[in-house]
N, C-alpha and C. Protein backbone atom coordinates (compact mmCIF):
# COMPACT_ATOMS: atom_id res chain seq x y z
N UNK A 1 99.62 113.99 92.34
CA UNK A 1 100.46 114.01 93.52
C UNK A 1 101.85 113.51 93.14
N UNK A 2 103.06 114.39 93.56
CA UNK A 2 104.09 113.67 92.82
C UNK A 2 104.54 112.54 94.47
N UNK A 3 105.76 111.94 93.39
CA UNK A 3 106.11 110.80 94.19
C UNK A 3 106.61 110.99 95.89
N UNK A 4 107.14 112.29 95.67
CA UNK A 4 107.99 112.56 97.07
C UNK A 4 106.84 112.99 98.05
N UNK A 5 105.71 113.16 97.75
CA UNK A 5 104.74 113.95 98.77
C UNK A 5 103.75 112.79 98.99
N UNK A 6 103.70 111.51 98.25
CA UNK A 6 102.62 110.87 98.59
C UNK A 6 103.91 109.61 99.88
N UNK A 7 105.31 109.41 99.65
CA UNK A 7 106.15 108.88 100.56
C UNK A 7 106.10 109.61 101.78
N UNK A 8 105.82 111.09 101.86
CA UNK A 8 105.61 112.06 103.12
C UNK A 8 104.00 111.60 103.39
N UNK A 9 103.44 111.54 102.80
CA UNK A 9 101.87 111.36 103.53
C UNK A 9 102.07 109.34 104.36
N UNK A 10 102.49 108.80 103.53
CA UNK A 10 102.65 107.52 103.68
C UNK A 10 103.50 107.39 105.15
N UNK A 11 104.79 108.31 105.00
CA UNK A 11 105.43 108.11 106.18
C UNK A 11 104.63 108.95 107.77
N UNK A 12 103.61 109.56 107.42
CA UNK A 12 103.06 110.16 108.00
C UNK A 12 102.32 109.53 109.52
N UNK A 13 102.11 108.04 108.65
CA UNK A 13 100.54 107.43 109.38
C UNK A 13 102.53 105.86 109.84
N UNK A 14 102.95 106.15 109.75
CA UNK A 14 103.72 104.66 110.02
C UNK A 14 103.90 104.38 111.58
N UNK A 15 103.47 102.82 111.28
CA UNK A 15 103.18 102.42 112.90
C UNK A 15 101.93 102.94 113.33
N UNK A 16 100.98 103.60 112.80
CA UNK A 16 99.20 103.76 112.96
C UNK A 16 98.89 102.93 113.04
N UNK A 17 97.49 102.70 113.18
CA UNK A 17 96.90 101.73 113.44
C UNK A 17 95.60 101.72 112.07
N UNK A 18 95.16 101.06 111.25
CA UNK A 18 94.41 100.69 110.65
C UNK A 18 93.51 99.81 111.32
N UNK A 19 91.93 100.92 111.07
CA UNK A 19 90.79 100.78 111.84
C UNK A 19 89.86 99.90 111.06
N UNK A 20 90.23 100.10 109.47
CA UNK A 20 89.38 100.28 108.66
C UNK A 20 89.79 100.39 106.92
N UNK A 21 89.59 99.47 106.29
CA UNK A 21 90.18 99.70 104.95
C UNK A 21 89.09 99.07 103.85
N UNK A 22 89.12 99.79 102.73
CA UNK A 22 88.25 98.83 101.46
C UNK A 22 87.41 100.39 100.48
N UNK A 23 87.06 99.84 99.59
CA UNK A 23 86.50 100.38 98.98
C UNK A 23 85.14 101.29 99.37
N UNK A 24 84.93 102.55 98.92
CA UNK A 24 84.41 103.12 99.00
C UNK A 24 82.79 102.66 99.21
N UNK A 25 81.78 103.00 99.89
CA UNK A 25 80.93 103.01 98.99
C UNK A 25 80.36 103.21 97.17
N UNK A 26 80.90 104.26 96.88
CA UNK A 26 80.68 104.24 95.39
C UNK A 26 81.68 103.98 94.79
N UNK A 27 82.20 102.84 95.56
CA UNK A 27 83.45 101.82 94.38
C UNK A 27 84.37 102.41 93.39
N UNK A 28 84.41 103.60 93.71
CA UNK A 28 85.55 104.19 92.72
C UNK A 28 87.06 104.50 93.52
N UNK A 29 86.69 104.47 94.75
CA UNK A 29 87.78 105.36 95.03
C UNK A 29 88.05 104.20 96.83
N UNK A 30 89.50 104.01 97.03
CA UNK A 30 89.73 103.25 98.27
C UNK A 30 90.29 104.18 99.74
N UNK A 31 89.80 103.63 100.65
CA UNK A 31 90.31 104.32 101.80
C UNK A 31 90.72 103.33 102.69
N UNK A 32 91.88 104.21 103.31
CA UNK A 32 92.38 103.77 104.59
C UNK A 32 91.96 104.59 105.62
N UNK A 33 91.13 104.25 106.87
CA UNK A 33 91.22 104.77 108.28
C UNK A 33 92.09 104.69 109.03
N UNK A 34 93.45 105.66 109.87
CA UNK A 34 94.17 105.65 110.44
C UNK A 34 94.26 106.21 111.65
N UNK A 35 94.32 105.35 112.88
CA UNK A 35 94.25 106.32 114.25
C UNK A 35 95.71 106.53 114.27
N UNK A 36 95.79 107.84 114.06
CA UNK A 36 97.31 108.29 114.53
C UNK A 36 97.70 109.26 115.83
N UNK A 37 98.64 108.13 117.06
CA UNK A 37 98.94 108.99 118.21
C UNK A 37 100.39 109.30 118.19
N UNK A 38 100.48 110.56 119.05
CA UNK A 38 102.28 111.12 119.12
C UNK A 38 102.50 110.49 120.32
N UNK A 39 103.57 110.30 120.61
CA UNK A 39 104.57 110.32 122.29
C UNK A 39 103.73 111.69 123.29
N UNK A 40 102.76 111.19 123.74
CA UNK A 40 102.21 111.12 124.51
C UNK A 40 102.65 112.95 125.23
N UNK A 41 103.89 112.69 125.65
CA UNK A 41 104.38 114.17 126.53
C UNK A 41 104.47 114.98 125.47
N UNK A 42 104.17 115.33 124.00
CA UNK A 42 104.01 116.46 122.68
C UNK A 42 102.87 116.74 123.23
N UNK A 43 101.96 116.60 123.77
CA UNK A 43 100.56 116.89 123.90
C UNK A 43 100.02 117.13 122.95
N UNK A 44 100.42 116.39 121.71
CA UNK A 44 99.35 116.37 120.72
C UNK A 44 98.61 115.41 120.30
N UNK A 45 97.07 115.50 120.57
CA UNK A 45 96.23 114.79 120.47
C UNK A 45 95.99 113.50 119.22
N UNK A 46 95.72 112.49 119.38
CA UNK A 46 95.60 111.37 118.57
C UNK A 46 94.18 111.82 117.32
N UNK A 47 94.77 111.59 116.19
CA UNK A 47 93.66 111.59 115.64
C UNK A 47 93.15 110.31 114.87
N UNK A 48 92.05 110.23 113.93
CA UNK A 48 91.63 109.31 113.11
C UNK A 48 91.93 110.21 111.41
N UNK A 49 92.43 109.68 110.48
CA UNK A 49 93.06 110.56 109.64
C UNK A 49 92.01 109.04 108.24
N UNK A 50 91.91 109.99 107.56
CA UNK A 50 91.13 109.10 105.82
C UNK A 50 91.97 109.20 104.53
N UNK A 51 92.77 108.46 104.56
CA UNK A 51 93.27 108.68 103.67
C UNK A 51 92.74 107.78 102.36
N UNK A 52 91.96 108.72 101.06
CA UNK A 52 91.47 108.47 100.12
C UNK A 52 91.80 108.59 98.81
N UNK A 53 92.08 107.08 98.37
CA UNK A 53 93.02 106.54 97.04
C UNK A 53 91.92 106.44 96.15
N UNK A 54 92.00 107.51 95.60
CA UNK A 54 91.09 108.16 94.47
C UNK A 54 91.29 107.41 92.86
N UNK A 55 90.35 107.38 92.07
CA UNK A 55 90.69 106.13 91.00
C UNK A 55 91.22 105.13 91.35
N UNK A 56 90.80 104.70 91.89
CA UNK A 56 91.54 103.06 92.51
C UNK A 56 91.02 102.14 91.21
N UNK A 57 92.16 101.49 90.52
CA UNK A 57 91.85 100.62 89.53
C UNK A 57 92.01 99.57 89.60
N UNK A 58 93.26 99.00 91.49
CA UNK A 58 93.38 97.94 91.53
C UNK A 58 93.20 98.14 92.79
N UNK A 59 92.83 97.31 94.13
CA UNK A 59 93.31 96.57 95.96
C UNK A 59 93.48 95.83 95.69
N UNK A 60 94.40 95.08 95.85
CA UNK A 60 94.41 93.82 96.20
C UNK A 60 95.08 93.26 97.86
N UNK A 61 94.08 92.57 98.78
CA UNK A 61 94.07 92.23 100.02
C UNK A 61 94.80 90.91 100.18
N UNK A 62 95.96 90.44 100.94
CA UNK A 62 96.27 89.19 101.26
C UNK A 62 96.63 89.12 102.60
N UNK A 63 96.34 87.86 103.21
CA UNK A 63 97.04 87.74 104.68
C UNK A 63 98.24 87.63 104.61
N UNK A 64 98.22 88.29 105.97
CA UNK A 64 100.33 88.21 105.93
C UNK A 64 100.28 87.33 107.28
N UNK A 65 99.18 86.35 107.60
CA UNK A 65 98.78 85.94 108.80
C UNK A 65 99.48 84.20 108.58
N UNK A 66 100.40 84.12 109.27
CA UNK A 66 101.16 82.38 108.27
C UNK A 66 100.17 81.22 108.30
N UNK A 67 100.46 80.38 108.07
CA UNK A 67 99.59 78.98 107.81
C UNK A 67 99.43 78.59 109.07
N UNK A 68 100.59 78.08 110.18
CA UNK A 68 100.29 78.01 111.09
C UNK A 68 99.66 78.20 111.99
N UNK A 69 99.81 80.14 112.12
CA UNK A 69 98.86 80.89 113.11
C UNK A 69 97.62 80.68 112.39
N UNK A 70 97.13 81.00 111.22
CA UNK A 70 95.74 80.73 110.52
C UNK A 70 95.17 79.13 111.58
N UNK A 71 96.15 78.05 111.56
CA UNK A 71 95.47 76.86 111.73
C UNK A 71 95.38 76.55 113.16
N UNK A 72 95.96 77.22 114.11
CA UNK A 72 95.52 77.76 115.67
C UNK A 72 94.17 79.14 116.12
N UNK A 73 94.06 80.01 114.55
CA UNK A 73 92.94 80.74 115.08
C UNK A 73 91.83 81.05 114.40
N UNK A 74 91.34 79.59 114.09
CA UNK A 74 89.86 79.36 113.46
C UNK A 74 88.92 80.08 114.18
N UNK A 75 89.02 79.56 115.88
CA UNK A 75 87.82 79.64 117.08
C UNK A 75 87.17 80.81 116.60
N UNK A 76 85.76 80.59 116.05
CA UNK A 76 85.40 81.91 115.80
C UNK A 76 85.09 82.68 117.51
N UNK A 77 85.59 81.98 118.53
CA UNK A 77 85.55 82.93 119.71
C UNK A 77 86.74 83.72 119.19
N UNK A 78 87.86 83.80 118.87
CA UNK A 78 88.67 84.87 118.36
C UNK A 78 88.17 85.97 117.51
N UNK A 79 86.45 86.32 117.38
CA UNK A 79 86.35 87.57 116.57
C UNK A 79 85.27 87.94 117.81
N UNK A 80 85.52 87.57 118.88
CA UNK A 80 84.61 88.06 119.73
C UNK A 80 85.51 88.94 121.03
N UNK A 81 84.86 90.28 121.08
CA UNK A 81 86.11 91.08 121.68
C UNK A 81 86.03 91.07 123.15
N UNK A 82 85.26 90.05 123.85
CA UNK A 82 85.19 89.73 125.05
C UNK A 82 86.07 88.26 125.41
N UNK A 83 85.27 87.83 124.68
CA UNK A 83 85.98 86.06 124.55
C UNK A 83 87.51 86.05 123.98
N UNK A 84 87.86 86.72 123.24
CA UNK A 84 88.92 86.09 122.02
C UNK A 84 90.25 86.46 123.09
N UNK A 85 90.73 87.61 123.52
CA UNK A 85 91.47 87.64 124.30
C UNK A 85 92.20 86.72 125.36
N UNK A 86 91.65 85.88 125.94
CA UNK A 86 91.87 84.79 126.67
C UNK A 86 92.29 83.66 126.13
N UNK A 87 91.97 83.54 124.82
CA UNK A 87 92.28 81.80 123.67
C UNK A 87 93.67 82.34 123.46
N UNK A 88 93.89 81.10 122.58
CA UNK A 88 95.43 80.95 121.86
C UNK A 88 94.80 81.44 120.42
N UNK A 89 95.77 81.79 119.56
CA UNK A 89 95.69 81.88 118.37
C UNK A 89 95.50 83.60 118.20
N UNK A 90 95.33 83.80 116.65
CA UNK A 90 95.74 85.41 116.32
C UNK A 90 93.97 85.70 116.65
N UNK A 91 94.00 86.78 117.40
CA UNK A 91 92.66 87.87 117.73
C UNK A 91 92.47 88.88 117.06
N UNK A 92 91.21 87.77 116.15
CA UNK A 92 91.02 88.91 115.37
C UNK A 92 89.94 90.08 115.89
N UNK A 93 89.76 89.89 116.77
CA UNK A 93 88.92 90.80 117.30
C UNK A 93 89.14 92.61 118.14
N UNK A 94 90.41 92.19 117.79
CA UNK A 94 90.90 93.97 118.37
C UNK A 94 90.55 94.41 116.96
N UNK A 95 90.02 94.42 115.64
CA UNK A 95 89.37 95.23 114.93
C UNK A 95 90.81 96.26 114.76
N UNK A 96 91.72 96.22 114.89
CA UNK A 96 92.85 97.38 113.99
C UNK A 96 93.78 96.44 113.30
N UNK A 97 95.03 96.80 113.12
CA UNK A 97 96.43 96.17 113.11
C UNK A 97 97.44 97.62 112.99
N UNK A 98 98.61 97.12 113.35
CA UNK A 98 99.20 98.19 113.21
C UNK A 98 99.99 97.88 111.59
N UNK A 99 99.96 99.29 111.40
CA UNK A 99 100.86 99.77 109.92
C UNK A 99 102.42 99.76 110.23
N UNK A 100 102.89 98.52 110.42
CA UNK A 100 103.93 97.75 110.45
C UNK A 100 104.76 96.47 110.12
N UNK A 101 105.33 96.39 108.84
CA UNK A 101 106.65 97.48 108.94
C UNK A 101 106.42 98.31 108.15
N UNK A 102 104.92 98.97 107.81
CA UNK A 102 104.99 100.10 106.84
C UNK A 102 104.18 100.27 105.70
N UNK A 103 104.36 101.26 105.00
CA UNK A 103 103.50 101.65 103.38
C UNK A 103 104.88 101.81 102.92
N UNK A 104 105.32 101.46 101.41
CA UNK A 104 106.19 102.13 100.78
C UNK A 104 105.35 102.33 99.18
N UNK A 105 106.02 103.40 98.68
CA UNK A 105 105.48 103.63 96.80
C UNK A 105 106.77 102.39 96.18
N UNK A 106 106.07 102.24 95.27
CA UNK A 106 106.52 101.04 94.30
C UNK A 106 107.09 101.95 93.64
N UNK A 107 108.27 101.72 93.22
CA UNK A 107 109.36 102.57 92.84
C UNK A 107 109.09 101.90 90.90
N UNK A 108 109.31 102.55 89.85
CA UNK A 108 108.95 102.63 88.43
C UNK A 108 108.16 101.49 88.62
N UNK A 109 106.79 101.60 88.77
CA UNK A 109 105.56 100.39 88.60
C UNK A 109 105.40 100.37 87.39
N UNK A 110 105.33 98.84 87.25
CA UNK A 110 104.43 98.73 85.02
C UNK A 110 103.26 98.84 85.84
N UNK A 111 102.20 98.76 86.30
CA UNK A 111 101.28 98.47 86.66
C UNK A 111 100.49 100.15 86.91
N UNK A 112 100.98 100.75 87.10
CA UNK A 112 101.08 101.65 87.41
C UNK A 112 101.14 102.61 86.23
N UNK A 113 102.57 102.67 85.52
CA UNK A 113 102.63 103.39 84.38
C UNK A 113 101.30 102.98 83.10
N UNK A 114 100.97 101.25 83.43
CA UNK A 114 99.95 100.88 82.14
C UNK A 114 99.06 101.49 82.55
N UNK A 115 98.75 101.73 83.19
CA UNK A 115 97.20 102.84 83.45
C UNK A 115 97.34 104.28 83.72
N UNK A 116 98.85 104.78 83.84
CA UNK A 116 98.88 106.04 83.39
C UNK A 116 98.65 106.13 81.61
N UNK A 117 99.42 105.50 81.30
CA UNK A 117 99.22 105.69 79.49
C UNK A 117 97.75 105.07 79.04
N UNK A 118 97.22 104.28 79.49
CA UNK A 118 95.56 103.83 79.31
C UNK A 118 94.70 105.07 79.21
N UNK A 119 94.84 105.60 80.70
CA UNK A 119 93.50 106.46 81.15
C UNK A 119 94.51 108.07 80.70
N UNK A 120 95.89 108.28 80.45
CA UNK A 120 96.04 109.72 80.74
C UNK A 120 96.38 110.44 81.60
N UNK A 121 96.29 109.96 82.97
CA UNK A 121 96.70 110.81 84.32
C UNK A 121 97.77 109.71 85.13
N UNK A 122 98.90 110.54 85.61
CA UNK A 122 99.39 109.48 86.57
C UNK A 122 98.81 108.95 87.33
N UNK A 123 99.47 107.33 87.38
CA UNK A 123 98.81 106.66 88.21
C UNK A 123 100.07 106.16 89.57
N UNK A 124 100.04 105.87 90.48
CA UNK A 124 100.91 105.11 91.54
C UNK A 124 100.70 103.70 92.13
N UNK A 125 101.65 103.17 92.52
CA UNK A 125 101.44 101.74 93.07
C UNK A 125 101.62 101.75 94.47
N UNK A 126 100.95 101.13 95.46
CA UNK A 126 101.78 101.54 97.00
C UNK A 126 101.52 100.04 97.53
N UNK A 127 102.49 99.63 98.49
CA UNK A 127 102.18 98.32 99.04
C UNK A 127 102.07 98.66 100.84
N UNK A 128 101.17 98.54 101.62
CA UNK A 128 100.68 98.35 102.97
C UNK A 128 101.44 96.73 103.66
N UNK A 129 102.21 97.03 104.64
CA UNK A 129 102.29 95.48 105.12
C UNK A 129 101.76 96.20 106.54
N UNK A 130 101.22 94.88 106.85
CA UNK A 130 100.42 95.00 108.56
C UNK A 130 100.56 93.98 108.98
N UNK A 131 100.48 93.22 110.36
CA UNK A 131 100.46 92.05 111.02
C UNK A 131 99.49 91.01 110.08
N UNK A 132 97.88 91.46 110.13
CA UNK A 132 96.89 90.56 109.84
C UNK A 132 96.87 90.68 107.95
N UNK A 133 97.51 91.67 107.62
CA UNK A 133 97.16 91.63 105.74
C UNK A 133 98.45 92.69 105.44
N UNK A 134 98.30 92.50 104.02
CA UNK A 134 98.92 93.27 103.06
C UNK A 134 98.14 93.64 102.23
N UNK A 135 98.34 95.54 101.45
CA UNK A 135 97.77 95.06 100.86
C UNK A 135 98.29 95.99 99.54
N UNK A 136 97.97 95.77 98.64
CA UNK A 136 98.20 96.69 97.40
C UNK A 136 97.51 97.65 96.65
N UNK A 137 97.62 98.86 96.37
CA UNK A 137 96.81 99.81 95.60
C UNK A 137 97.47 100.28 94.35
N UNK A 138 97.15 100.43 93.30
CA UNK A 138 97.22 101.32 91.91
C UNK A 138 96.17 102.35 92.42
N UNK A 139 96.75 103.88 91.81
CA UNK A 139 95.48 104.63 91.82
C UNK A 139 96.46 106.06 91.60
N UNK A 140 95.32 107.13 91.32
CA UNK A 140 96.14 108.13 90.75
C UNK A 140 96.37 109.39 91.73
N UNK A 141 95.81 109.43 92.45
CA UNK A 141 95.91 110.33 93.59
C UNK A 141 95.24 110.47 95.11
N UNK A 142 95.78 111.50 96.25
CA UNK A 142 95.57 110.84 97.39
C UNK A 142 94.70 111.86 98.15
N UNK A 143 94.13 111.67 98.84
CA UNK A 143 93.03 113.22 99.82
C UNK A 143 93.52 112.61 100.70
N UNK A 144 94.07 113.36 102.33
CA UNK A 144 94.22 113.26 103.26
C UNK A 144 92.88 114.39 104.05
N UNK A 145 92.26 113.34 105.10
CA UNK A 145 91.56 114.44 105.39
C UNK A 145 91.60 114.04 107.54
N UNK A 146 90.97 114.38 107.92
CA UNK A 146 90.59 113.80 109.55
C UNK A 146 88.94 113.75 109.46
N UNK A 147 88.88 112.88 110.10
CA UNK A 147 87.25 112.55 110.38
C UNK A 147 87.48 112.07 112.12
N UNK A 148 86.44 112.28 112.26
CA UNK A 148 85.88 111.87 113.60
C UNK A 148 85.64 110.13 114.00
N UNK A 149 86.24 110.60 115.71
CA UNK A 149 85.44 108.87 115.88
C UNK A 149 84.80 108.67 115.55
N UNK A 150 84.52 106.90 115.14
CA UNK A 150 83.64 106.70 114.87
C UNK A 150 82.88 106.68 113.56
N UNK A 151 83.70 107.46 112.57
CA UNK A 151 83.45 107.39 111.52
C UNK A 151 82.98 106.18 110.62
N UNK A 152 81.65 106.38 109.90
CA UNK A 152 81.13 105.08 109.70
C UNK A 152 81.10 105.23 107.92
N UNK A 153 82.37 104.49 107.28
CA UNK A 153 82.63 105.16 106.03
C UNK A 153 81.27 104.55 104.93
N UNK A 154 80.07 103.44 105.41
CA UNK A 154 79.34 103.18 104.89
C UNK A 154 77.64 103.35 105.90
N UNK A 155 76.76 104.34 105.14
CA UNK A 155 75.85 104.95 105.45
C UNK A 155 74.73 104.46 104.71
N UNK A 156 73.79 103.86 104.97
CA UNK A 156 72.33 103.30 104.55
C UNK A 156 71.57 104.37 104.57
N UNK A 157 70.26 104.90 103.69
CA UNK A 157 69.41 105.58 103.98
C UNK A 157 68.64 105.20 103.61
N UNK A 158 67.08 105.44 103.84
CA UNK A 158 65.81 104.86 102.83
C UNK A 158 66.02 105.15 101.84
N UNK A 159 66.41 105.94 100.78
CA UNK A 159 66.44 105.81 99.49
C UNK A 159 67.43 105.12 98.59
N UNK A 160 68.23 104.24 99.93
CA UNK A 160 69.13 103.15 99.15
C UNK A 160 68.15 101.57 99.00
């Protein structure tokens, strides 16, 4: 994927909402779940969009949540989506955040280039900031796809 088309997919989902993020089930590859809605009078419908960071060689997850707010929203009633609403402190219980102020590509990454010349295939760096985290990806390419509500990106069966 070159650089200018994965900044168009990136600018795509900005100000979405992240439902859902982490590693795959089969740990190779990372996804983001994105509910993305238009201005309402386009009449075009909101979707849930997957965007899947294929060879993922690095995530790395941090709060972007400050010390302060952290030390007002222990109450584990704040991960409860009945209760938490009414307390003080950050709720973690609305289960999204918004993709704000953004995704940008890491403009000439070492991190990035060392595992293009390692493995052979370009690789990219991208950084996620959101209210509750940040987060970081290396990886070499991107699938955009839509999935359905509800989408449950980890599936148990008896033969697991």
């Amino acid at each position: 994927m070159e650089t200018a088309q994965l900044s168009q997919a990136l600018d795509d989902i900005f100000d979405g909402a992240i439902v859902h993020h982490g590693y795959t089930d089969y740990i190779r590859d990372y996804e983001l779940i994105v509910y993305v809605t238009a201005e309402p009078r386009t009449g075009v419908p909101p979707v849930h969009l997957r965007y899947l960071f294929k060879y993922c060689v690095a995530a790395e997850v941090q709060t972007a949540v400050s010390p302060e707010t952290w030390r007002c929203s222990l109450d584990e009633r704040l991960t409860d989506r009945k209760i938490g609403p009414d307390l003080d402190g950050f709720v973690w219980a609305v289960r999204w955040q918004p993709l704000y102020p953004g995704a940008e590509v890491v403009a000439d990454s070492e991190r990035a280039q060392s595992w293009a010349d390692k493995i052979g295939i370009p690789f990219h760096e991208v950084r996620f900031k959101m209210n509750a985290q940040a987060v970081t990806l290396v990886f070499s390419d991107l699938d955009v796809t839509e999935v359905k509500e509800g989408y449950a990106p980890f599936t148990v069966t008896e033969d697991d």
